[in-house]
C-alpha atoms as a PDB file:
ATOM      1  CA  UNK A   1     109.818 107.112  97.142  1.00  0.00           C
ATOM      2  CA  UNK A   2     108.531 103.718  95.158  1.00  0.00           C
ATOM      3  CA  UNK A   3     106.392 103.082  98.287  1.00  0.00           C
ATOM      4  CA  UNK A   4     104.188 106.365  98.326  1.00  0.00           C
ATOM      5  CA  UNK A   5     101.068 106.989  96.951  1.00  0.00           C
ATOM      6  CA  UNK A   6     101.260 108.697  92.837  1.00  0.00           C
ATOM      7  CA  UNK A   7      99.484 111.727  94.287  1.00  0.00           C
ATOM      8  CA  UNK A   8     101.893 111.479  97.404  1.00  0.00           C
ATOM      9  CA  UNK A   9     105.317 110.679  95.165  1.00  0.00           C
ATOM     10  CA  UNK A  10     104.015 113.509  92.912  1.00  0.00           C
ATOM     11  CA  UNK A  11     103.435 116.125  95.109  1.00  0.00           C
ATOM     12  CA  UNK A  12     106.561 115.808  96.849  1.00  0.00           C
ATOM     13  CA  UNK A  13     108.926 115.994  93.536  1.00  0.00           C
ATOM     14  CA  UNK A  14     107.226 119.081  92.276  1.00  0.00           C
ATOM     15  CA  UNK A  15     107.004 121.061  95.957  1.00  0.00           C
ATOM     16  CA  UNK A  16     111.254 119.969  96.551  1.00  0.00           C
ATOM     17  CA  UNK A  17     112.620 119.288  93.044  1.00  0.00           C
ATOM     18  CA  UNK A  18     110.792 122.864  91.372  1.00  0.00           C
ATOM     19  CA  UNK A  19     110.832 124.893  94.705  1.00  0.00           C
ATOM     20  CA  UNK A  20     107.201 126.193  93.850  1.00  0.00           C
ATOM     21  CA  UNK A  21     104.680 127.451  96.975  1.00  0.00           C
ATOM     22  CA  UNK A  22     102.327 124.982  98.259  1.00  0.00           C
ATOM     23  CA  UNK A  23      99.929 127.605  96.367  1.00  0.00           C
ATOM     24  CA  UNK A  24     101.461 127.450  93.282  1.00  0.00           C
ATOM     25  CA  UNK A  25     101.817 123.597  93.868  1.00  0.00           C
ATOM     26  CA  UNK A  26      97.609 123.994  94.140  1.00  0.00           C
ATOM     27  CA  UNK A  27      97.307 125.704  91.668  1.00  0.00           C
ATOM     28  CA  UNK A  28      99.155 123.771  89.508  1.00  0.00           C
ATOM     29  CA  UNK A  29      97.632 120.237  90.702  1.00  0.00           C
ATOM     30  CA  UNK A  30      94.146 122.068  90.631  1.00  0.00           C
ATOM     31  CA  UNK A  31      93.777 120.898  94.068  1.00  0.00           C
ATOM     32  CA  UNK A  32      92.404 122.638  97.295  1.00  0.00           C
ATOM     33  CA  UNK A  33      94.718 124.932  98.537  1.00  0.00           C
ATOM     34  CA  UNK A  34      95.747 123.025 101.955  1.00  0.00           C
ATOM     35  CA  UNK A  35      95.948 119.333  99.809  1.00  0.00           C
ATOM     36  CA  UNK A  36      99.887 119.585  99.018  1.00  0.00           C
ATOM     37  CA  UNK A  37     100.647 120.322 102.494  1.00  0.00           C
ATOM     38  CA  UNK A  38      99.001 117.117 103.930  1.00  0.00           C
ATOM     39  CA  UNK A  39     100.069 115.213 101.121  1.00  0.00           C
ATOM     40  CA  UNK A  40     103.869 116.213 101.864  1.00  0.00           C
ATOM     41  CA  UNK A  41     103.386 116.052 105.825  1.00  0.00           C
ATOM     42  CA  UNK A  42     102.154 112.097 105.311  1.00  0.00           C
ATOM     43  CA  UNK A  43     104.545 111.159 102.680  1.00  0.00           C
ATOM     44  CA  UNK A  44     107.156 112.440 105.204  1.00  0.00           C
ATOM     45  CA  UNK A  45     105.816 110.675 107.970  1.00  0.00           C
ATOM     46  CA  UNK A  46     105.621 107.275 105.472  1.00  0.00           C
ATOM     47  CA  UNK A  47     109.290 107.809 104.344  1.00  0.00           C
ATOM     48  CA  UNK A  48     110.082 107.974 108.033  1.00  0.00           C
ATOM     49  CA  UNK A  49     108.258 104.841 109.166  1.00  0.00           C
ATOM     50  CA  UNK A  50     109.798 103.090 105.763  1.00  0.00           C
ATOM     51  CA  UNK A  51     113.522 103.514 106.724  1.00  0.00           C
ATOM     52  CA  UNK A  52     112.846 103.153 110.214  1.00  0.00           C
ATOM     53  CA  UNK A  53     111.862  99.735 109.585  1.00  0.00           C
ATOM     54  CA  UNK A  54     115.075  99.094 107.126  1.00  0.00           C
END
């Protein structure tokens, strides 16, 4: 998780470790409503592509 982004790393622990909706996630950041879900999708994809490489 060290190697994401802040907004990335913080994104993440809120939407898995608090269970909120990417809405409520939003809301909370006071970010567009469609922002958490991108931000999730490519710190997935950079976790992947991190422990691929391991």
């Amino acid at each position: 998780m060290s190697t994401l982004s802040a907004a990335q790393r913080g994104t993440i622990q809120l939407a898995y470790y608090a269970g909120p909706t990417h809405f409520e996630v939003s809301a909370y950041l006071g970010i567009p409503g469609p922002t958490p879900r991108t931000r999730i999708r490519d710190g997935i994809k950079h976790l992947e592509t991190s422990l691929r490489d391991v």
